[in-house]
Structure formats: C-alpha cells, structure tokens
PDB file of N, CA and C in Angstrom:
ATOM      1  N   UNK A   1     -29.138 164.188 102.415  1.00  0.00           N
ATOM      2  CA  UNK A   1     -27.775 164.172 102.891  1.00  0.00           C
ATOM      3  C   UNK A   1     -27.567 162.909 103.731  1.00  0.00           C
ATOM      4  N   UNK A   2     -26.681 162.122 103.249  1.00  0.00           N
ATOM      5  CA  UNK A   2     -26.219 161.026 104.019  1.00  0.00           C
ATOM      6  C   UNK A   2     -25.149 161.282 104.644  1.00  0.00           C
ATOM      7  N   UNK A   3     -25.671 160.935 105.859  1.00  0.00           N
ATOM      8  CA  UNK A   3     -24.636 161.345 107.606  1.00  0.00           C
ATOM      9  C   UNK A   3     -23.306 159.796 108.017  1.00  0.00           C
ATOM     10  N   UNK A   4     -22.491 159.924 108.013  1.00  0.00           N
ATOM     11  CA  UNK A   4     -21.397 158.774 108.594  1.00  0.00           C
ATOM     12  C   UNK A   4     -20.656 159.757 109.600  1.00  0.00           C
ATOM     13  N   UNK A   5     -20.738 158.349 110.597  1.00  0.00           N
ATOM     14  CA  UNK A   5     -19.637 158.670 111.899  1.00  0.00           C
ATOM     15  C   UNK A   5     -18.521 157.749 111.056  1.00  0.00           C
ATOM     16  N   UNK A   6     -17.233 158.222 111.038  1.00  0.00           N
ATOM     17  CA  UNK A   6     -16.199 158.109 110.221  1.00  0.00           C
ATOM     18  C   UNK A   6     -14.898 158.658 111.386  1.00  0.00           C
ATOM     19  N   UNK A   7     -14.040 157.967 110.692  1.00  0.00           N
ATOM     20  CA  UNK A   7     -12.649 158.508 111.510  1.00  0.00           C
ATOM     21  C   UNK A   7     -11.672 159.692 110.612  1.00  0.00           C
ATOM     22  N   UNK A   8     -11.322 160.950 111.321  1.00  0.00           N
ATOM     23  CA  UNK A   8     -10.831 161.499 110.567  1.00  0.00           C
ATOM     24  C   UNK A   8      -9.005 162.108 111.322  1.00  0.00           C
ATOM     25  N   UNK A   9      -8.174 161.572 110.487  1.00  0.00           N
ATOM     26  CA  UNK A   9      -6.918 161.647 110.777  1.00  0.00           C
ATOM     27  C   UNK A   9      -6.494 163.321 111.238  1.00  0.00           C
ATOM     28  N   UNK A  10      -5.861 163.666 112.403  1.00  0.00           N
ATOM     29  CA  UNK A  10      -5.111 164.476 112.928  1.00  0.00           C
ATOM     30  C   UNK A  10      -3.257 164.436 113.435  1.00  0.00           C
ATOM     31  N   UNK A  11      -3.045 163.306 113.270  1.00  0.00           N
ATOM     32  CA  UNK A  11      -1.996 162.787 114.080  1.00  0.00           C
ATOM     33  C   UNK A  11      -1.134 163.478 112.680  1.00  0.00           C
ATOM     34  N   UNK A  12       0.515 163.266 113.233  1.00  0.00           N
ATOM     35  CA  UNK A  12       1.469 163.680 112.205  1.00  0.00           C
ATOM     36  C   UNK A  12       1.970 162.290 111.837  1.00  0.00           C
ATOM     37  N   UNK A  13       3.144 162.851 110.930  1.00  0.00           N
ATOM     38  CA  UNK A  13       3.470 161.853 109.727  1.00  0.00           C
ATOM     39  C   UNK A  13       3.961 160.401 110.670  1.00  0.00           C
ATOM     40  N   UNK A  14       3.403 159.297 110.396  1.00  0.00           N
ATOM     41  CA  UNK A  14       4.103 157.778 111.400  1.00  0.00           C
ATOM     42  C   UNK A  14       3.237 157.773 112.473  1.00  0.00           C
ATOM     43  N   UNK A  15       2.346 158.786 113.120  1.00  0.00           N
ATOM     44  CA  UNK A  15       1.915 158.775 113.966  1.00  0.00           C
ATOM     45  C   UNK A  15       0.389 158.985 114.121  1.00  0.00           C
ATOM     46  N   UNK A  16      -0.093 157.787 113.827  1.00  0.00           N
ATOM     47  CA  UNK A  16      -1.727 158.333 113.330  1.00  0.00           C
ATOM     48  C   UNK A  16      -2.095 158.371 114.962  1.00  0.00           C
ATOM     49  N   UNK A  17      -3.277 159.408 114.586  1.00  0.00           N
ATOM     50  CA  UNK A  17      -4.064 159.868 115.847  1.00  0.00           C
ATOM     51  C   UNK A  17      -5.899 160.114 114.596  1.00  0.00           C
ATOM     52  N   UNK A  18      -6.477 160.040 115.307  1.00  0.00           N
ATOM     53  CA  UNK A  18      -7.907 160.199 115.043  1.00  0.00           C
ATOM     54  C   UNK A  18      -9.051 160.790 115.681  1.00  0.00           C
ATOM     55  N   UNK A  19      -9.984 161.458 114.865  1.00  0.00           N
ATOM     56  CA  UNK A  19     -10.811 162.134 115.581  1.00  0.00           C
ATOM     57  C   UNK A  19     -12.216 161.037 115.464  1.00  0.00           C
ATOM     58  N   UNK A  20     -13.467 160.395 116.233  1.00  0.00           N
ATOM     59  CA  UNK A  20     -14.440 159.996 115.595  1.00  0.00           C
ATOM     60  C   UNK A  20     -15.559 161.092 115.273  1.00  0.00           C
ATOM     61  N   UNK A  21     -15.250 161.452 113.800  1.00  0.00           N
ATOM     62  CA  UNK A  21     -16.821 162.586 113.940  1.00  0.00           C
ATOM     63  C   UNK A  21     -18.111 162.372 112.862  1.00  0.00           C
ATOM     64  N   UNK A  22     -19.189 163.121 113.146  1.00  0.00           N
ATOM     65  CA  UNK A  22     -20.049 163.014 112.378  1.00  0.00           C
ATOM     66  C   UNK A  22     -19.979 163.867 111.075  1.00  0.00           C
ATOM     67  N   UNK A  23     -20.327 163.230 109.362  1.00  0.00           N
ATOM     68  CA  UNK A  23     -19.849 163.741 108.700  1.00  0.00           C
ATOM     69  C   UNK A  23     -20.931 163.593 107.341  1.00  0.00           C
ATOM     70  N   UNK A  24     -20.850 165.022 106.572  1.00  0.00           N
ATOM     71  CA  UNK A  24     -21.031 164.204 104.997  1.00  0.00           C
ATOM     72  C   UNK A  24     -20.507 163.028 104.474  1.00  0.00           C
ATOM     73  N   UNK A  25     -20.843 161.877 103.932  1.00  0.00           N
ATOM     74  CA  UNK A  25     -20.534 160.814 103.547  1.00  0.00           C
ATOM     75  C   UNK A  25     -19.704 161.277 102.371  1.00  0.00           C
ATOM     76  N   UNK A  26     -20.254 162.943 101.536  1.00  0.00           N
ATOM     77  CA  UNK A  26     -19.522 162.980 100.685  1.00  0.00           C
ATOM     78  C   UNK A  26     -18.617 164.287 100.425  1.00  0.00           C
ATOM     79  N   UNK A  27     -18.095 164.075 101.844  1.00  0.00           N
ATOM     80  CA  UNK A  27     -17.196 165.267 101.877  1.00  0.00           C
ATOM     81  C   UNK A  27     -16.065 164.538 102.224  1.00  0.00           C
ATOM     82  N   UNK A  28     -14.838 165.371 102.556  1.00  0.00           N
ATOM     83  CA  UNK A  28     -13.626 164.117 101.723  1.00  0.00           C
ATOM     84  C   UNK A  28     -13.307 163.870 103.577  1.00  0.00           C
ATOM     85  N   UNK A  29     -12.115 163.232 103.697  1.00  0.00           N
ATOM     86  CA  UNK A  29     -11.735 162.617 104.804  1.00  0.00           C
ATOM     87  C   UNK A  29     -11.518 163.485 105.741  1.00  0.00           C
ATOM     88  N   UNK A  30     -11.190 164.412 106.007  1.00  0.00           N
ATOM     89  CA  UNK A  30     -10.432 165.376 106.812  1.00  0.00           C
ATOM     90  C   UNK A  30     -11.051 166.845 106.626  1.00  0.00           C
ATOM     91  N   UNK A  31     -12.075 166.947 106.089  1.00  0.00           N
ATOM     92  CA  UNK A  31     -13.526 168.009 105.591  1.00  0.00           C
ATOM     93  C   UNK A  31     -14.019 168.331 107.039  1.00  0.00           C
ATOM     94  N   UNK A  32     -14.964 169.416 107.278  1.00  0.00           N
ATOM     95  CA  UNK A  32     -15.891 169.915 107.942  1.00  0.00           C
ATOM     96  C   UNK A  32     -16.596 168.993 108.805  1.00  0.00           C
ATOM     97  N   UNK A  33     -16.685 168.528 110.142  1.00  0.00           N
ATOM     98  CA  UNK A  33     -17.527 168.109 109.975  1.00  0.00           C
ATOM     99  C   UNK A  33     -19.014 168.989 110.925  1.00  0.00           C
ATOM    100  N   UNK A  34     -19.713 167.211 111.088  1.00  0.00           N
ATOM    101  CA  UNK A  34     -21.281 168.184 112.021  1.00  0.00           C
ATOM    102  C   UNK A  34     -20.665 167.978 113.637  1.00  0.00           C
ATOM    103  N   UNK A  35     -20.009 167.197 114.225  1.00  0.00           N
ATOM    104  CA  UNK A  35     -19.618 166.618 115.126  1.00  0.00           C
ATOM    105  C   UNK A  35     -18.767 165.734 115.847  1.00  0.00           C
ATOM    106  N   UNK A  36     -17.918 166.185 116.757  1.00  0.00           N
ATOM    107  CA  UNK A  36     -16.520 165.412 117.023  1.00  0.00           C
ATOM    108  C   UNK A  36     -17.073 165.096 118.327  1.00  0.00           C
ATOM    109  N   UNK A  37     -16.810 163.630 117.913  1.00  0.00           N
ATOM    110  CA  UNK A  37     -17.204 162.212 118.741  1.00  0.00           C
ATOM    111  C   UNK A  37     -16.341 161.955 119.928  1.00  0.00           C
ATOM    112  N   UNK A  38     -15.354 161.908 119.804  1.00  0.00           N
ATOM    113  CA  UNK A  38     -14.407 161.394 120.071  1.00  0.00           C
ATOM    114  C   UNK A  38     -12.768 161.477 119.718  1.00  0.00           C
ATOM    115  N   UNK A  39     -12.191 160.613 120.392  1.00  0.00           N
ATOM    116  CA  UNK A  39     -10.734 160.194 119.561  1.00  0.00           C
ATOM    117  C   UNK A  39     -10.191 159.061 119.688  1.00  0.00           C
ATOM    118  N   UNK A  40      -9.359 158.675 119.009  1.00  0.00           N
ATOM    119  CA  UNK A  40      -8.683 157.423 118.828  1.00  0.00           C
ATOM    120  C   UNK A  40      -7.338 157.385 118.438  1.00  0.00           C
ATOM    121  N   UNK A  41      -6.385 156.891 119.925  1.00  0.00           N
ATOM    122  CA  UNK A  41      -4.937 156.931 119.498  1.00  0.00           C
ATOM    123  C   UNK A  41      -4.642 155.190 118.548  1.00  0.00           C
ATOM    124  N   UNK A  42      -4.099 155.182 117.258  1.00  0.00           N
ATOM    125  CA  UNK A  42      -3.908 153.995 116.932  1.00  0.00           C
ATOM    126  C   UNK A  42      -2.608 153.285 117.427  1.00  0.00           C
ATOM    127  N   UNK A  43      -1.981 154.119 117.745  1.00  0.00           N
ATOM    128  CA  UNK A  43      -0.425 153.472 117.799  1.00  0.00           C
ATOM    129  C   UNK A  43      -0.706 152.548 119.106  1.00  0.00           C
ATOM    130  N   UNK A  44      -1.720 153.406 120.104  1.00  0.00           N
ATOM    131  CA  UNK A  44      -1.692 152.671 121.406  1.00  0.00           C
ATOM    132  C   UNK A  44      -3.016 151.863 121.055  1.00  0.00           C
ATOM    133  N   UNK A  45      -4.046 151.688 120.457  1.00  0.00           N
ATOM    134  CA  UNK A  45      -5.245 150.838 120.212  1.00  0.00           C
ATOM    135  C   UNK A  45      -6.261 150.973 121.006  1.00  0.00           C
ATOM    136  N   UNK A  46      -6.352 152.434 121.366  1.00  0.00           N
ATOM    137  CA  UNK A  46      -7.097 152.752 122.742  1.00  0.00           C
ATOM    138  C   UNK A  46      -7.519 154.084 122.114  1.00  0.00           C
ATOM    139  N   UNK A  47      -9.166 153.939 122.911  1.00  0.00           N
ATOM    140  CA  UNK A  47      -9.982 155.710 123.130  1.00  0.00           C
ATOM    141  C   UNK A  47      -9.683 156.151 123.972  1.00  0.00           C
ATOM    142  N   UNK A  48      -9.016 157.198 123.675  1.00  0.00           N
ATOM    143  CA  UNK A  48      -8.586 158.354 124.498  1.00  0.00           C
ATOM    144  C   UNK A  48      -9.778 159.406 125.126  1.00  0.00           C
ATOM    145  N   UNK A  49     -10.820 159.236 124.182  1.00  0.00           N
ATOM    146  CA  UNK A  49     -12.258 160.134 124.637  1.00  0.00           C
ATOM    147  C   UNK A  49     -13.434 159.430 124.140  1.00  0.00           C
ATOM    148  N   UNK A  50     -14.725 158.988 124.009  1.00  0.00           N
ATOM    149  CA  UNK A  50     -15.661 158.857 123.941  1.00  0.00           C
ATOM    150  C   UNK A  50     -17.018 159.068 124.217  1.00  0.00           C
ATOM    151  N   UNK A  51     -17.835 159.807 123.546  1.00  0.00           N
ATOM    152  CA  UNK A  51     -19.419 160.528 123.820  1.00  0.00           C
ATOM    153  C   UNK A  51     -19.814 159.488 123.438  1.00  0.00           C
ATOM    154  N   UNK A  52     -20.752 158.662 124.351  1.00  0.00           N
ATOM    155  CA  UNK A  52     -21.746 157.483 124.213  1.00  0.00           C
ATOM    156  C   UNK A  52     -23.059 158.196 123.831  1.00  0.00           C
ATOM    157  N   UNK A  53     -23.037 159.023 124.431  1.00  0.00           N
ATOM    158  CA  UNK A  53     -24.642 160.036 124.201  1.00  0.00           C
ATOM    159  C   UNK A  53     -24.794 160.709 122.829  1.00  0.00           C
ATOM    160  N   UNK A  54     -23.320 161.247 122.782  1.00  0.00           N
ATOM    161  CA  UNK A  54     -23.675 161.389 121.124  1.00  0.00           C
ATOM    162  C   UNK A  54     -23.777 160.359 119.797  1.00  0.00           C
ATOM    163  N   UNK A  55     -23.183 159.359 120.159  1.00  0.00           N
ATOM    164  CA  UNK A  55     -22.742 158.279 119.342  1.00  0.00           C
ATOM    165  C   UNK A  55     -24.106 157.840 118.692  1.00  0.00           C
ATOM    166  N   UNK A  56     -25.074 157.448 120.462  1.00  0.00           N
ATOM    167  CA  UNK A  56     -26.394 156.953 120.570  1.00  0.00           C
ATOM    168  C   UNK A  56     -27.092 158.277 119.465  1.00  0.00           C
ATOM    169  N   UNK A  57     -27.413 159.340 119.670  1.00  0.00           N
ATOM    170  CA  UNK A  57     -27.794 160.163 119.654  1.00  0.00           C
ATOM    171  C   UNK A  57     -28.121 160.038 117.616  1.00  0.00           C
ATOM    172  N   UNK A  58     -26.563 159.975 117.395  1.00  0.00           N
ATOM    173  CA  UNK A  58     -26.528 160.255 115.674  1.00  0.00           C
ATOM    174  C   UNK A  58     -26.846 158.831 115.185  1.00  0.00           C
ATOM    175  N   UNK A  59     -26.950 157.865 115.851  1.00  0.00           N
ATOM    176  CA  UNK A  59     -27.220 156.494 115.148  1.00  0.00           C
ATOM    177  C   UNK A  59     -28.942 156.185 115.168  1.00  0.00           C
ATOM    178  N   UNK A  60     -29.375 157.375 116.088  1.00  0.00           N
ATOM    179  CA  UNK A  60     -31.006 156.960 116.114  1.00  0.00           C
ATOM    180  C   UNK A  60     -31.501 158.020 115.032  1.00  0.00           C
ATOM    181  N   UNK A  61     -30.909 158.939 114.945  1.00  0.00           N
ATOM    182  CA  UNK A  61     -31.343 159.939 113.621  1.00  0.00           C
ATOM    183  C   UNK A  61     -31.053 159.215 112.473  1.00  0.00           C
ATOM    184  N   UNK A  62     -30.061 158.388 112.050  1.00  0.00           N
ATOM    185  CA  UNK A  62     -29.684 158.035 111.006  1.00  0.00           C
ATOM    186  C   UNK A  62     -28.601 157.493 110.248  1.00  0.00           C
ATOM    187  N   UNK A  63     -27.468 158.122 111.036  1.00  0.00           N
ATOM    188  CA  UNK A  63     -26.246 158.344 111.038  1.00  0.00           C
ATOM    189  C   UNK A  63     -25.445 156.327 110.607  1.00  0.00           C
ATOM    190  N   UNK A  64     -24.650 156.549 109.635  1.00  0.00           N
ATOM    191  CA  UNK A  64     -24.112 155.066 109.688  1.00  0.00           C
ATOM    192  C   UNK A  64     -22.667 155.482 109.926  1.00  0.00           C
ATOM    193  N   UNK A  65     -22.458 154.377 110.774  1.00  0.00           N
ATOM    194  CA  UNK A  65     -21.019 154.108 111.143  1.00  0.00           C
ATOM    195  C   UNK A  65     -20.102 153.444 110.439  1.00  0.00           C
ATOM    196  N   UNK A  66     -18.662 153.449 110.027  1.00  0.00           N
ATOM    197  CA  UNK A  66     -18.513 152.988 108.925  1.00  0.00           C
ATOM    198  C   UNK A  66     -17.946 151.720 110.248  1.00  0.00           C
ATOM    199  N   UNK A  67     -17.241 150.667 108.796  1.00  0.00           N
ATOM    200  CA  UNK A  67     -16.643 149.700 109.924  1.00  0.00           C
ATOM    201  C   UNK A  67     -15.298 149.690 111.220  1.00  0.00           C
ATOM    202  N   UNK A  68     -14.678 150.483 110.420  1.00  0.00           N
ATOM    203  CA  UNK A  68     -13.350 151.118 111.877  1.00  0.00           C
ATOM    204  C   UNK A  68     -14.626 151.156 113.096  1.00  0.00           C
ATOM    205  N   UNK A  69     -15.075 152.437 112.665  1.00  0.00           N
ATOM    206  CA  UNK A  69     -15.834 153.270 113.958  1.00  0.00           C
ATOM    207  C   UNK A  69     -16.831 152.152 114.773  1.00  0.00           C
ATOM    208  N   UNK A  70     -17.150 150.737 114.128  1.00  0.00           N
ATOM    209  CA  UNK A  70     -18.507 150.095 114.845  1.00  0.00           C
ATOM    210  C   UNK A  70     -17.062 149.168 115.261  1.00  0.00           C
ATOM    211  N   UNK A  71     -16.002 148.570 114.744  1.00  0.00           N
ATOM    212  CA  UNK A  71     -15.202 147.911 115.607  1.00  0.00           C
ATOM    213  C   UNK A  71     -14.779 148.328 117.126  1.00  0.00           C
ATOM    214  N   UNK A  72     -14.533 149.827 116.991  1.00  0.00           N
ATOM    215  CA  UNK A  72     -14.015 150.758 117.841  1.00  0.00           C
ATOM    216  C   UNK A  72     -14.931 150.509 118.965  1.00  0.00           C
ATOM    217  N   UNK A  73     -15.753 150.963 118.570  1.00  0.00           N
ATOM    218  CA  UNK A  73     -17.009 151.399 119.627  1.00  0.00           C
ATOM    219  C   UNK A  73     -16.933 149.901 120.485  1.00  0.00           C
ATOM    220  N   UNK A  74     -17.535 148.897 119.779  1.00  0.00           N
ATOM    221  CA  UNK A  74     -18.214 147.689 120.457  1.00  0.00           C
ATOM    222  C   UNK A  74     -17.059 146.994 121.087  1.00  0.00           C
ATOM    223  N   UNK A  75     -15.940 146.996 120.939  1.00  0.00           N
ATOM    224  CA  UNK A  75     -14.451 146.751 121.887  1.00  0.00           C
ATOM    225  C   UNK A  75     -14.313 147.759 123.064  1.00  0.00           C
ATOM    226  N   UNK A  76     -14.203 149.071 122.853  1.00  0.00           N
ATOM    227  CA  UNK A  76     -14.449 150.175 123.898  1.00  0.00           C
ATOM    228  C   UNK A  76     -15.130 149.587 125.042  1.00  0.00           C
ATOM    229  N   UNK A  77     -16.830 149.312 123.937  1.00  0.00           N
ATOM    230  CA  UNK A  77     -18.340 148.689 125.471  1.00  0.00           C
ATOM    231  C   UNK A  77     -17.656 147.826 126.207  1.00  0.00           C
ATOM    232  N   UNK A  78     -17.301 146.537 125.567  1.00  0.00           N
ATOM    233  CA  UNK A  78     -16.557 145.427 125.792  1.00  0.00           C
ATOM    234  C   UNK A  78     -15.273 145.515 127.235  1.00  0.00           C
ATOM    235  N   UNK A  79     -14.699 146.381 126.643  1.00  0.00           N
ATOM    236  CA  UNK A  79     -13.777 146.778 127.143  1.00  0.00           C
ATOM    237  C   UNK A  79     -14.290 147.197 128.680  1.00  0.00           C
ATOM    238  N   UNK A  80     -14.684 148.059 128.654  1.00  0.00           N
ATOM    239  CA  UNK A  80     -15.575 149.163 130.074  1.00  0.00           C
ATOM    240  C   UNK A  80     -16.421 148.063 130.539  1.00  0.00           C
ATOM    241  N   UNK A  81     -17.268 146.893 129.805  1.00  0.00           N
ATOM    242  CA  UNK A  81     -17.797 145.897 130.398  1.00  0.00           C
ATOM    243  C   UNK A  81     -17.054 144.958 131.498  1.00  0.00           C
ATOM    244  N   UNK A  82     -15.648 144.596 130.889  1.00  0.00           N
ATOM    245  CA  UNK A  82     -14.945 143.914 131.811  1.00  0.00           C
ATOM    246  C   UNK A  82     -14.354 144.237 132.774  1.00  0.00           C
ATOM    247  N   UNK A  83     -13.816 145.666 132.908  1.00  0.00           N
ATOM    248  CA  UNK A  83     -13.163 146.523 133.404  1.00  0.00           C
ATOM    249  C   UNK A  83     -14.047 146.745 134.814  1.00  0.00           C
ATOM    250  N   UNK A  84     -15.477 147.015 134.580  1.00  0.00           N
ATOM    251  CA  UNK A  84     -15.925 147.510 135.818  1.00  0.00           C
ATOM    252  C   UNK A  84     -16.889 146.309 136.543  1.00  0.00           C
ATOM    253  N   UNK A  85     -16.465 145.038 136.912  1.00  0.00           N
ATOM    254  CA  UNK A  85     -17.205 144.330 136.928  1.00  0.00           C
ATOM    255  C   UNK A  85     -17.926 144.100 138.514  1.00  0.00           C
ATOM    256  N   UNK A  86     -19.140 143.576 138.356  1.00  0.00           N
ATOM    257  CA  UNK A  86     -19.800 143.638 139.793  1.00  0.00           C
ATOM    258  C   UNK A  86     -19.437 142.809 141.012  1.00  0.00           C
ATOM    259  N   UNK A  87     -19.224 143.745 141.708  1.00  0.00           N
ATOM    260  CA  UNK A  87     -18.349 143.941 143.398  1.00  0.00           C
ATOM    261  C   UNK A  87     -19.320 143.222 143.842  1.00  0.00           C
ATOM    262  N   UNK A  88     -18.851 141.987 144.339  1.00  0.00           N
ATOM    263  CA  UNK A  88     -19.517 140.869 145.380  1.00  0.00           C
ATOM    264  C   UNK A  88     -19.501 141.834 147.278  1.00  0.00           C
ATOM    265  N   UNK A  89     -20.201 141.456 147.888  1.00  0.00           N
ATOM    266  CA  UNK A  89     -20.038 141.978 149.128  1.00  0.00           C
ATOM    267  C   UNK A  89     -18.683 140.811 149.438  1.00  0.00           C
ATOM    268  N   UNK A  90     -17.973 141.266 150.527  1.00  0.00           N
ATOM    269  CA  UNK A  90     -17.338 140.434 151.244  1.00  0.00           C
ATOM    270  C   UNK A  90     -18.090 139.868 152.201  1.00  0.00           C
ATOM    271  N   UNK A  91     -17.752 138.411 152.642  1.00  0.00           N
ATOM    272  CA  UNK A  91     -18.333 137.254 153.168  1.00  0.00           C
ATOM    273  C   UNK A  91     -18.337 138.036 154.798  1.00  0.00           C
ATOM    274  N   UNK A  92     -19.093 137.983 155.988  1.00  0.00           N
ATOM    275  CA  UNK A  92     -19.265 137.812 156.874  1.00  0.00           C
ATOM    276  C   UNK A  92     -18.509 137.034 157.848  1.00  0.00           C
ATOM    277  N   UNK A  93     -18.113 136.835 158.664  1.00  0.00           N
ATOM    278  CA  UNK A  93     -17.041 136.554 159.559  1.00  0.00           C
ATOM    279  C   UNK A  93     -18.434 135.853 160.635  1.00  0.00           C
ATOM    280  N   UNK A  94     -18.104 134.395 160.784  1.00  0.00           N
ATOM    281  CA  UNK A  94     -19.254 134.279 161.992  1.00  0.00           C
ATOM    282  C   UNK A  94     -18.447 134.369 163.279  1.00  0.00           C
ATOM    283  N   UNK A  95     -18.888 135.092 164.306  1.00  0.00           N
ATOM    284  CA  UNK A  95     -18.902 135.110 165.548  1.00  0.00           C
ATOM    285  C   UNK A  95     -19.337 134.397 166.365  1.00  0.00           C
ATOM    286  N   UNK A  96     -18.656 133.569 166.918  1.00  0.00           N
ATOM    287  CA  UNK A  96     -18.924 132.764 168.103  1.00  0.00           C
ATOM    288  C   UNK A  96     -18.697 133.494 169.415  1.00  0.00           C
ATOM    289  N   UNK A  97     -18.948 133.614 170.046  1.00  0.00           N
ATOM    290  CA  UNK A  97     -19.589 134.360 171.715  1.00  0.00           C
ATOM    291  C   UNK A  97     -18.783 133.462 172.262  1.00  0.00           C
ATOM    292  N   UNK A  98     -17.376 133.881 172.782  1.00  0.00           N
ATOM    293  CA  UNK A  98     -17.175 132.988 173.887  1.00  0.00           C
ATOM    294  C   UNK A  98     -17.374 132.660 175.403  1.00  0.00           C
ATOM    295  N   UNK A  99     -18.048 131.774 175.985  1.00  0.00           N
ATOM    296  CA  UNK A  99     -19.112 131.743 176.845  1.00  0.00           C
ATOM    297  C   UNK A  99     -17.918 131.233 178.011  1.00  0.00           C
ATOM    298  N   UNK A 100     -17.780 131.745 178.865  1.00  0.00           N
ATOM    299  CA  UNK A 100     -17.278 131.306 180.422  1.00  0.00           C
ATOM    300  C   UNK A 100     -17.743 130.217 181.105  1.00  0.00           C
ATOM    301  N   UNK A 101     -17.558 129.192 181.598  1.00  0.00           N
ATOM    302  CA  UNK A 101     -18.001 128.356 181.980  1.00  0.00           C
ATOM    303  C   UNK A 101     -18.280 128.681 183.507  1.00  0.00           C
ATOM    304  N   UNK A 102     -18.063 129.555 183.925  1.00  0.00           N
ATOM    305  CA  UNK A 102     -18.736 130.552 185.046  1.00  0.00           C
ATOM    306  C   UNK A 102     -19.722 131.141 185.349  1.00  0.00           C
ATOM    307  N   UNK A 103     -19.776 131.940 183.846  1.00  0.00           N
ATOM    308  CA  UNK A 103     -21.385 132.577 184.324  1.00  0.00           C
ATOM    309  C   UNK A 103     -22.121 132.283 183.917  1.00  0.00           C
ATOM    310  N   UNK A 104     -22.527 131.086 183.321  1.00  0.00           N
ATOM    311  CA  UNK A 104     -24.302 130.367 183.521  1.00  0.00           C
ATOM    312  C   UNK A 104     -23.984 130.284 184.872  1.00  0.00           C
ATOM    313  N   UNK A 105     -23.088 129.264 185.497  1.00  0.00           N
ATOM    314  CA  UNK A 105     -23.575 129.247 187.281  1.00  0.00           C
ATOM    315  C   UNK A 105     -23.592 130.467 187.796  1.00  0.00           C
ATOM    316  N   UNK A 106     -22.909 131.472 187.399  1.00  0.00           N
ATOM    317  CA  UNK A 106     -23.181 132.794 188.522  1.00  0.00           C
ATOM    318  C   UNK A 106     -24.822 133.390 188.186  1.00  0.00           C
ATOM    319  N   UNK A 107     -25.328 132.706 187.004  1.00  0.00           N
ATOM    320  CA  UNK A 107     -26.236 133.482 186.630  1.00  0.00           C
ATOM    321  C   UNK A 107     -27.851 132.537 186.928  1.00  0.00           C
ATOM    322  N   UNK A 108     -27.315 131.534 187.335  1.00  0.00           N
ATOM    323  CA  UNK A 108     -28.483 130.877 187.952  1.00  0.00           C
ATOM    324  C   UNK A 108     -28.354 130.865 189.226  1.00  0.00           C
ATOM    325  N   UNK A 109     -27.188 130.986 190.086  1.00  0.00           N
ATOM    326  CA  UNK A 109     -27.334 131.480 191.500  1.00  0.00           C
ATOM    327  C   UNK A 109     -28.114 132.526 192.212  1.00  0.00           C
ATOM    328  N   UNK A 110     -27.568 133.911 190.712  1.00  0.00           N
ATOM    329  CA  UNK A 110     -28.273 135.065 191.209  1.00  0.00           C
ATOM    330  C   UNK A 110     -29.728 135.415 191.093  1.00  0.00           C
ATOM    331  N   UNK A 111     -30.391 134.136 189.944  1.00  0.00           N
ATOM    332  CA  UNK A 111     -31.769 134.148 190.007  1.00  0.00           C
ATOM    333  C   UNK A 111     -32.731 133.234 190.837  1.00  0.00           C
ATOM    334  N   UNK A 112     -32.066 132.551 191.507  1.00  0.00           N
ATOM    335  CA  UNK A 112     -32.757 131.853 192.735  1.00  0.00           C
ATOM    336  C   UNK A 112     -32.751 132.592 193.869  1.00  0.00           C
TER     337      UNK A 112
END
C-alpha cells in the first residue's frame, strides 16, 4: 500500500478549503482517509492548522507528499521561521556616578 499526504477538498462551491491528510494513493480525492494533518484555507493562502509531529511522523514511515502539500509545508516552516525571530537583549544604559566635588574632601578630612 502506497501512503500520500495529499490535499483533500471540504470547502463549498467558489470557496476551496482543504484538509492535509494521510491517504491511499489509490483511493480517490475526497475517500477515507488514515489521517487528518491539517488544513488549508486557499482563498486566504494560509494554514489554518498544522501537526508537524505528524507530518514528521508519516514521512519517516514512508509516506510521500505530493507537490501542493511539500510547497505548503516548506512556506508554513519558512513562514514561522521569520515570524519568530531571535530577540536580541536590549543594550545596557552606562551609568555614570555623579560624584560631588565635596565629598572626596569631606572624605579625606574624616580619615585623617
């Protein structure tokens, strides 16, 4: 049995919507499947849900992705790559001590 993560249409008429699931390669588009991945709104060009764990999961057993689903995915990473990018500390402020021109002398008076 050959396994594909495949996209399978839910949305109504003008309005595609998508599920990503795991599937018979030769069961028809909108068939049974082993596993729902995900989803994918097209109108907006955005995942609405994504299992990375499963994705990983069915691609190390075997599983082929067709090409929608490997575009999808690696724009998504892409995507979440840029999105969360690494937080620099903020810079330090130096402090200068402002010194009285008083108390060094009060303070060598009081130690003699």
């Amino acid at each position: 049995m050959s396994v594909r993560i495949r996209l399978s249409r839910v949305g109504k008429k003008h309005v595609p919507f998508y599920r990503i699931v795991v599937i018979d390669s030769r069961k028809k588009r909108d068939g049974a499947c082993l596993a729902d991945l995900g989803t994918y709104d097209a109108l907006k060009s955005s995942i609405v849900r994504l299992d990375h764990a499963g994705i990983d999961h069915w691609l190390s057993v075997g599983a082929q992705p067709s090409q929608s689903v490997k575009k999808i995915v690696t724009e998504f990473k892409r995507a979440q790559s840029k999105a969360t990018p690494v937080e620099k500390a903020p810079k330090a402020k130096k402090v200068v001590p402002k010194v009285q021109a008083a108390e060094p002398a009060e303070a060598a008076k009081s130690d003699s």
